[in-house]
C-alpha atoms as a PDB file:
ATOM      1  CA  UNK A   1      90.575 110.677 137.792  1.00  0.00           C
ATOM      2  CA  UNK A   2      92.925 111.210 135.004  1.00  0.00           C
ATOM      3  CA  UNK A   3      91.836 111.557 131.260  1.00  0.00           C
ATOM      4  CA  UNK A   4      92.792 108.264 129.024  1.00  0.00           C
ATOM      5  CA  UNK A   5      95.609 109.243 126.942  1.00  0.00           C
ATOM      6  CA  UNK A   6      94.969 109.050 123.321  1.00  0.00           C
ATOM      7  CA  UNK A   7      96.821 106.960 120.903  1.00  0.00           C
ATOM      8  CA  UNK A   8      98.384 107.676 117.724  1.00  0.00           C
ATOM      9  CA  UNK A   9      98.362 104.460 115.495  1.00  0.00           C
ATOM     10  CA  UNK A  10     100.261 104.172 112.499  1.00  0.00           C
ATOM     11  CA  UNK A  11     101.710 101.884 109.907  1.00  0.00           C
ATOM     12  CA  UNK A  12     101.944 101.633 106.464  1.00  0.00           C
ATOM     13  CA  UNK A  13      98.265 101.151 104.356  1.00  0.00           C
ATOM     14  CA  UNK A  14      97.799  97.081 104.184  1.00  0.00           C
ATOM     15  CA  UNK A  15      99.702  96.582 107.354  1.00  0.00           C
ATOM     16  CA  UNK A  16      96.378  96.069 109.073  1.00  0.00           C
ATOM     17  CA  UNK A  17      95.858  99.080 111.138  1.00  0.00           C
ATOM     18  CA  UNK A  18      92.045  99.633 110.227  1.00  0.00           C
ATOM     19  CA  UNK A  19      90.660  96.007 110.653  1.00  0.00           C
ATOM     20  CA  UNK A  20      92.415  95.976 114.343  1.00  0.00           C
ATOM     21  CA  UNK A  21      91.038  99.297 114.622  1.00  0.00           C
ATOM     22  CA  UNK A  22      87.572  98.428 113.618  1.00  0.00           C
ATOM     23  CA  UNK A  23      87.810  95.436 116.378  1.00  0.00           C
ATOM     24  CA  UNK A  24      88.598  97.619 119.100  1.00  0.00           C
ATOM     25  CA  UNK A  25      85.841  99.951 118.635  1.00  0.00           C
ATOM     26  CA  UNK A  26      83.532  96.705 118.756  1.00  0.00           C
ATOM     27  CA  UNK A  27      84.899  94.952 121.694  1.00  0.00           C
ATOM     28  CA  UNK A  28      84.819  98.239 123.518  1.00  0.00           C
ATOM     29  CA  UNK A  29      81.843  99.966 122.367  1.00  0.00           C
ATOM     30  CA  UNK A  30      81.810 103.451 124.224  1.00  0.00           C
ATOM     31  CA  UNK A  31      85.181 103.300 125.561  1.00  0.00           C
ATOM     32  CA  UNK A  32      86.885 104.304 122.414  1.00  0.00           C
ATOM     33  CA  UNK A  33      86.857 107.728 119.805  1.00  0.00           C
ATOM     34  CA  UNK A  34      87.960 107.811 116.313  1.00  0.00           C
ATOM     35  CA  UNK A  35      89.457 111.490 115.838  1.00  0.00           C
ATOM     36  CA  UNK A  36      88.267 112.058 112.618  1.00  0.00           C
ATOM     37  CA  UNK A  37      90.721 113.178 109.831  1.00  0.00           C
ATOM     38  CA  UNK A  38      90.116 115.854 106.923  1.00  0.00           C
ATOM     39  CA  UNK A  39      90.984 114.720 103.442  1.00  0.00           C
ATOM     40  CA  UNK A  40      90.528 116.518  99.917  1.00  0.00           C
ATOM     41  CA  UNK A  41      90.453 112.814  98.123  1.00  0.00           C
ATOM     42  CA  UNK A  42      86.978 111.690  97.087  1.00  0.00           C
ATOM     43  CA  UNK A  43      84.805 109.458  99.264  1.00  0.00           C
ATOM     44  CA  UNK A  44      85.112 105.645  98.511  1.00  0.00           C
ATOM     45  CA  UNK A  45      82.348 103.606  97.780  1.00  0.00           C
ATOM     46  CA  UNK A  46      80.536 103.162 101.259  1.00  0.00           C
ATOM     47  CA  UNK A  47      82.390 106.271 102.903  1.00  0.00           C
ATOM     48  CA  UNK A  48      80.170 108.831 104.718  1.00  0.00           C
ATOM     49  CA  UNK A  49      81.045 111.986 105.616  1.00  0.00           C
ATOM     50  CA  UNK A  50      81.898 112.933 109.335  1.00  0.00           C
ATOM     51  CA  UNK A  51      82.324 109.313 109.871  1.00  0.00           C
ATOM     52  CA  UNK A  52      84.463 107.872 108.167  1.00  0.00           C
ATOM     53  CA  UNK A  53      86.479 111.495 106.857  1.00  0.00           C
ATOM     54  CA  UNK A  54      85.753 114.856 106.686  1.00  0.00           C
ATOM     55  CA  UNK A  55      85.901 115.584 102.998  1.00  0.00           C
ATOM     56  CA  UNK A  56      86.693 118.991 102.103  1.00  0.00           C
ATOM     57  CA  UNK A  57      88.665 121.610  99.319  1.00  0.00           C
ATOM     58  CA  UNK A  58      92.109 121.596  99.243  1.00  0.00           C
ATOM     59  CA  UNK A  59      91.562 125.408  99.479  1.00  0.00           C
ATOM     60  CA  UNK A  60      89.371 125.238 103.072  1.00  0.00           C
ATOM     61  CA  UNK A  61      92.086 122.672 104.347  1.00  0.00           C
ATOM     62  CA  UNK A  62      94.584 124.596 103.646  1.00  0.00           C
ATOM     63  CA  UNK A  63      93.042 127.682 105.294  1.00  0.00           C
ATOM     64  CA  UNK A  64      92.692 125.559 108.623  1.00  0.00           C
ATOM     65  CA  UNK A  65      96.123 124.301 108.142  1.00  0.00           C
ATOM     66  CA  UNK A  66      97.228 128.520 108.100  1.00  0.00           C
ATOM     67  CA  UNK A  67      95.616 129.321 110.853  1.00  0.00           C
ATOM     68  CA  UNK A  68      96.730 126.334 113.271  1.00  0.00           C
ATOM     69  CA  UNK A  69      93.509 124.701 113.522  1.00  0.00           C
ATOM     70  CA  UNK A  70      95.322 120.917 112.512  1.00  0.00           C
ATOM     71  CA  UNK A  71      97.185 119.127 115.185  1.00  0.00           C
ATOM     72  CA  UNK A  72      99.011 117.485 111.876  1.00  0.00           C
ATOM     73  CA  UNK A  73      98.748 116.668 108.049  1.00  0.00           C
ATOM     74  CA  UNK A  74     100.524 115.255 105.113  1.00  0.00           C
ATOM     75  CA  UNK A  75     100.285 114.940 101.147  1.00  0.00           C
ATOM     76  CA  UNK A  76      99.761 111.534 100.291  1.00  0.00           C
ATOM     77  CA  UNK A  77      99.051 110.560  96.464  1.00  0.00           C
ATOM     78  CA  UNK A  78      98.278 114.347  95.530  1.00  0.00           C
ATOM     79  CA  UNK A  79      95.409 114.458  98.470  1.00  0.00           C
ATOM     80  CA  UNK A  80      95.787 116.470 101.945  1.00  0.00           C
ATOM     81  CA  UNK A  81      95.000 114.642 105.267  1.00  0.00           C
ATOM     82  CA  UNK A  82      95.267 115.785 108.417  1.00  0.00           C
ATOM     83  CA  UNK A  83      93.544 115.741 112.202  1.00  0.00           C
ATOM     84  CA  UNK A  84      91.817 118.892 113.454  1.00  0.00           C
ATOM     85  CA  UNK A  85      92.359 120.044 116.889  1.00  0.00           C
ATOM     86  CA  UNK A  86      88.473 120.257 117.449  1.00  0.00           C
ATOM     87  CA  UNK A  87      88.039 116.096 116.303  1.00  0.00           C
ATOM     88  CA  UNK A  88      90.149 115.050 119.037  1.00  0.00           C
ATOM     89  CA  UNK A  89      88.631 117.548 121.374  1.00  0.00           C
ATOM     90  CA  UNK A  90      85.364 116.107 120.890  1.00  0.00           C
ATOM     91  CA  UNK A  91      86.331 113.080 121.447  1.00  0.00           C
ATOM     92  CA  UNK A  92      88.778 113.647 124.910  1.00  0.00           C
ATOM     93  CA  UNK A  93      85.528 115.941 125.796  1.00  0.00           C
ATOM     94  CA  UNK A  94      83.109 112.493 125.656  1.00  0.00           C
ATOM     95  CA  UNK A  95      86.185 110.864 128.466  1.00  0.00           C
ATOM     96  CA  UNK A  96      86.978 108.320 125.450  1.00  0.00           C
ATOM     97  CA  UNK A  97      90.277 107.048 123.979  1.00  0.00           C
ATOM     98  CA  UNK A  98      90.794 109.020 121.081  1.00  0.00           C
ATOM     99  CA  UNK A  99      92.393 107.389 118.177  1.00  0.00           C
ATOM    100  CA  UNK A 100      94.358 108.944 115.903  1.00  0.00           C
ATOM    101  CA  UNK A 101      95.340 107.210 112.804  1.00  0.00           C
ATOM    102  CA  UNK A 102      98.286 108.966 110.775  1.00  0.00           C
ATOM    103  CA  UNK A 103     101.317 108.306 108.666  1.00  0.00           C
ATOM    104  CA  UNK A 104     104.898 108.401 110.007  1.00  0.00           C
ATOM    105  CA  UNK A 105     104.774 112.381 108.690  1.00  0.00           C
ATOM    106  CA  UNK A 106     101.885 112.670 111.295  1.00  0.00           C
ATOM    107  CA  UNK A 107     103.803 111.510 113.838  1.00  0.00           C
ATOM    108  CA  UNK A 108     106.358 113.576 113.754  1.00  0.00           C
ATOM    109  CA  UNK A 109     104.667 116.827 113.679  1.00  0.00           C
ATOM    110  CA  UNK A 110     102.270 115.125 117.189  1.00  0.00           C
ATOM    111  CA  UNK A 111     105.212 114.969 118.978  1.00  0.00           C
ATOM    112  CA  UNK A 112     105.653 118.601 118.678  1.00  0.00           C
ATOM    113  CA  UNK A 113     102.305 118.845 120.516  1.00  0.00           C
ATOM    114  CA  UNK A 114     101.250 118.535 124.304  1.00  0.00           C
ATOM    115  CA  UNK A 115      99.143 116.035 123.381  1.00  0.00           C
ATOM    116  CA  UNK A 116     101.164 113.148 125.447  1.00  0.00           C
ATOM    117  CA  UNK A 117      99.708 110.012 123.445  1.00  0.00           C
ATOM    118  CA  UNK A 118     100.455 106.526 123.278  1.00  0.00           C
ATOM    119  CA  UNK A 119     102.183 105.494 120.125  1.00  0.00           C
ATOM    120  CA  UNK A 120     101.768 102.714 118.225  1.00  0.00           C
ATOM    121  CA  UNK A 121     103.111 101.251 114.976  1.00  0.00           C
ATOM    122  CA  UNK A 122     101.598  98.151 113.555  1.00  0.00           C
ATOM    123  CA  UNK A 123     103.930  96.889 110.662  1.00  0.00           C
ATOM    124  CA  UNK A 124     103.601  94.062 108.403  1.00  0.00           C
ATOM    125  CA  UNK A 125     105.982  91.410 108.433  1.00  0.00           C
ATOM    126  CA  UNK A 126     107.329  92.521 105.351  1.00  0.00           C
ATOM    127  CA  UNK A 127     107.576  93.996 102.318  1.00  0.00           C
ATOM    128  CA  UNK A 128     106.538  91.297 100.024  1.00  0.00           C
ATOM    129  CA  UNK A 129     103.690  90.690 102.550  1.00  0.00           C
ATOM    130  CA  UNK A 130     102.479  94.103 102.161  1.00  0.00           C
ATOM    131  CA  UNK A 131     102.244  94.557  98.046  1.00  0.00           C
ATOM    132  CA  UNK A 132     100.502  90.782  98.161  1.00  0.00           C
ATOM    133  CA  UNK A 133      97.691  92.166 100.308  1.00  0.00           C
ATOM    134  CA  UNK A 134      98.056  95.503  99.101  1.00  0.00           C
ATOM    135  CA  UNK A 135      97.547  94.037  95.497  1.00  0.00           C
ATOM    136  CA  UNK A 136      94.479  91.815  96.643  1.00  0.00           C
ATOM    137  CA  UNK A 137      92.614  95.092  97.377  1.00  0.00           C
ATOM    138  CA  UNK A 138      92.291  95.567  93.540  1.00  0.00           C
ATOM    139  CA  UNK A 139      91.758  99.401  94.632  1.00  0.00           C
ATOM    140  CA  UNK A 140      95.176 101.007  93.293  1.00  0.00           C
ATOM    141  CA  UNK A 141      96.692 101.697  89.766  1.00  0.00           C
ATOM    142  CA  UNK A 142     100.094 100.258  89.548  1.00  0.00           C
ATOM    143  CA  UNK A 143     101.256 103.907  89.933  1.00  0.00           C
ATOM    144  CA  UNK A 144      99.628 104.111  93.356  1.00  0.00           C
ATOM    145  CA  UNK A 145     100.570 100.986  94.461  1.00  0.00           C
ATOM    146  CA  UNK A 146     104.474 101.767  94.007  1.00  0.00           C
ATOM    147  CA  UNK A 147     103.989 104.764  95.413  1.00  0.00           C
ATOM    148  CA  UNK A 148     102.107 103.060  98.655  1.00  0.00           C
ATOM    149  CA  UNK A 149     105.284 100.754  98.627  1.00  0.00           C
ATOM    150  CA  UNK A 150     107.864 103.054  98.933  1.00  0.00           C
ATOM    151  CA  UNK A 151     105.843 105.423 101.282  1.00  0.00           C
ATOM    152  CA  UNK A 152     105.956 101.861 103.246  1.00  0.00           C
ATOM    153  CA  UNK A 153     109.498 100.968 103.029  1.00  0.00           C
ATOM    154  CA  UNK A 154     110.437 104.203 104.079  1.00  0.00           C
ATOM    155  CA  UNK A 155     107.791 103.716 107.453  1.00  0.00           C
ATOM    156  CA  UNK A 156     109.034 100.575 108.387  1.00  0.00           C
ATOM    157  CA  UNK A 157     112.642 102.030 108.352  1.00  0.00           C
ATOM    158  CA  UNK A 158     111.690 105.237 110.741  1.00  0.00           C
ATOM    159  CA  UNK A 159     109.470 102.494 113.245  1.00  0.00           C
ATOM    160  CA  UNK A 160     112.588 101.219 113.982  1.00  0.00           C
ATOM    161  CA  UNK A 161     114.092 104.649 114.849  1.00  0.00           C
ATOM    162  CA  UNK A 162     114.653 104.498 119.091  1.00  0.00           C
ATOM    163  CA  UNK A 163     111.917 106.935 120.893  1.00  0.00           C
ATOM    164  CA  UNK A 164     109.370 107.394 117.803  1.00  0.00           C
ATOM    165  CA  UNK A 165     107.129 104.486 119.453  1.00  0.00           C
ATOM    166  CA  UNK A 166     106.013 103.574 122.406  1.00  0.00           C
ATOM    167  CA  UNK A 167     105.264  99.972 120.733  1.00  0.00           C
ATOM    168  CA  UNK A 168     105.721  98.259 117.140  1.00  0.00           C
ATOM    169  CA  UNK A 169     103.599  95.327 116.360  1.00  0.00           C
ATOM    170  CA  UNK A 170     103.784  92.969 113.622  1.00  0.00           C
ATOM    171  CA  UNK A 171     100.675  92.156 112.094  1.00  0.00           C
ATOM    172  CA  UNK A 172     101.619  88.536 110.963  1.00  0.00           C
ATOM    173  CA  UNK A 173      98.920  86.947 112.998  1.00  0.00           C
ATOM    174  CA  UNK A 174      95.715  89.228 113.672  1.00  0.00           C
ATOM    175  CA  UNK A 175      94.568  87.090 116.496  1.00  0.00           C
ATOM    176  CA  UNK A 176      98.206  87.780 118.305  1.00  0.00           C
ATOM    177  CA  UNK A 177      98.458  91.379 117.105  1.00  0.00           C
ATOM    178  CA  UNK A 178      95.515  91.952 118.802  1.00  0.00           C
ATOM    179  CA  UNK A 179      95.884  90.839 121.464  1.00  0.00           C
ATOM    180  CA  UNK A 180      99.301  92.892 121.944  1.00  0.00           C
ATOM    181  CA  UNK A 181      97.514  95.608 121.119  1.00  0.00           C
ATOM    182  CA  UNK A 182      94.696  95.347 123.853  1.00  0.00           C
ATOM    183  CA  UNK A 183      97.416  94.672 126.300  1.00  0.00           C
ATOM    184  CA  UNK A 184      99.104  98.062 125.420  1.00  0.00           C
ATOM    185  CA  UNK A 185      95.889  99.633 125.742  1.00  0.00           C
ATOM    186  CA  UNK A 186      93.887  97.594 128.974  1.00  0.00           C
ATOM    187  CA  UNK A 187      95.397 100.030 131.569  1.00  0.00           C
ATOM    188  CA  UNK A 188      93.716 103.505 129.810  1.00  0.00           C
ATOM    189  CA  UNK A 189      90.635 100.819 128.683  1.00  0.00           C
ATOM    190  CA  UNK A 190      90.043 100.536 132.294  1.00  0.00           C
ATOM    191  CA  UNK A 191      90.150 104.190 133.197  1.00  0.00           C
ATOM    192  CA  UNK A 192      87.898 104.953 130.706  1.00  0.00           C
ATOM    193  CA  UNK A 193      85.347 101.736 132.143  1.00  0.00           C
ATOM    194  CA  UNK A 194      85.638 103.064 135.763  1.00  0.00           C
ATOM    195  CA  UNK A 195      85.002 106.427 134.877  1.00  0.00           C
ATOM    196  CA  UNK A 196      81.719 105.099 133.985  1.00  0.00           C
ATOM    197  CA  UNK A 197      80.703 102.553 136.437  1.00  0.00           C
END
């Protein structure tokens, strides 16, 4: 029986990548495996630790960045991110989909890797889309937020690049970008369910 494959999702913050996300994981409890990513940025209100990031030094990331330990990472807004090689294995190690979420940046440097995932970009329907919901978050300066914007043009440009994804779904509907997206996934879903049954 062959492992599930993991799958990279990315997309541009606001395009909806984390409430699809945070579907999946309930539709399919025990089927899927957040890999879960370092950052040096502070914890938001409601964020714990291990679960929703690792939160570390710049200094300690860096160190594990040295010596090979991340599978990728980027700079974003003067904080590190990046996915350890040891949070996916954890996950693969439980039989589960592991989900990587990470920037365009992140994808790049995963193709480098043996780590044969699925890849998925899930874009907004446009720009103007984006800063509305971006700017209904209330959560950015107007520094941050141009920043996020340009760091979102410049996504949606490269999604449309031939051979980076396997899929690109617009988020312009959840209910129907869901539902693409469970249809992309239901063949490794399944492996993981008859594994267990």
């Amino acid at each position: 029986m062959s492992k599930p494959r993991p799958v990279v999702l990315s997309g541009p913050s606001g395009a909806g990548k984390s409430t699809l996300m945070k579907r999946l994981l309930q539709d399919h409890e025990g089927v899927f495996g957040f890999s879960v990513s370092h950052t040096t940025r502070n914890p938001r209100p409601g964020e714990e630790d291990g679960k929703d990031y690792h939160f570390t030094t710049r200094e300690a990331m860096q160190e594990g960045i040295d010596q090979g330990e991340f599978i990728e990472n980027a700079e974003f807004s003067g904080n590190m991110y990046g996915t350890s090689k040891s949070a996916v294995e954890d996950v693969l190690a439980k039989n589960l989909i592991c989900i990587l979420d990470v920037d365009i940046q992140g994808v790049k440097n995963i193709k480098k890797t043996d780590l044969n995932p699925i890849y998925i970009s899930i874009q907004p329907p446009s720009m103007e889309i984006l800063e509305k919901r971006l700017r209904d978050r209330q959560t950015e300066t107007e520094e941050s937020l141009q920043k996020r914007l340009e760091a979102a043009r410049i996504d949606m440009e490269l999604s449309n690049e031939p051979g980076v994804f396997d899929v690109v779904i617009i988020n312009d509907d959840l209910e129907k970008a869901y539902q693409e997206l469970k249809d992309v996934l239901n063949e490794e879903i399944t492996k993981v369910q008859e594994a267990k049954s």
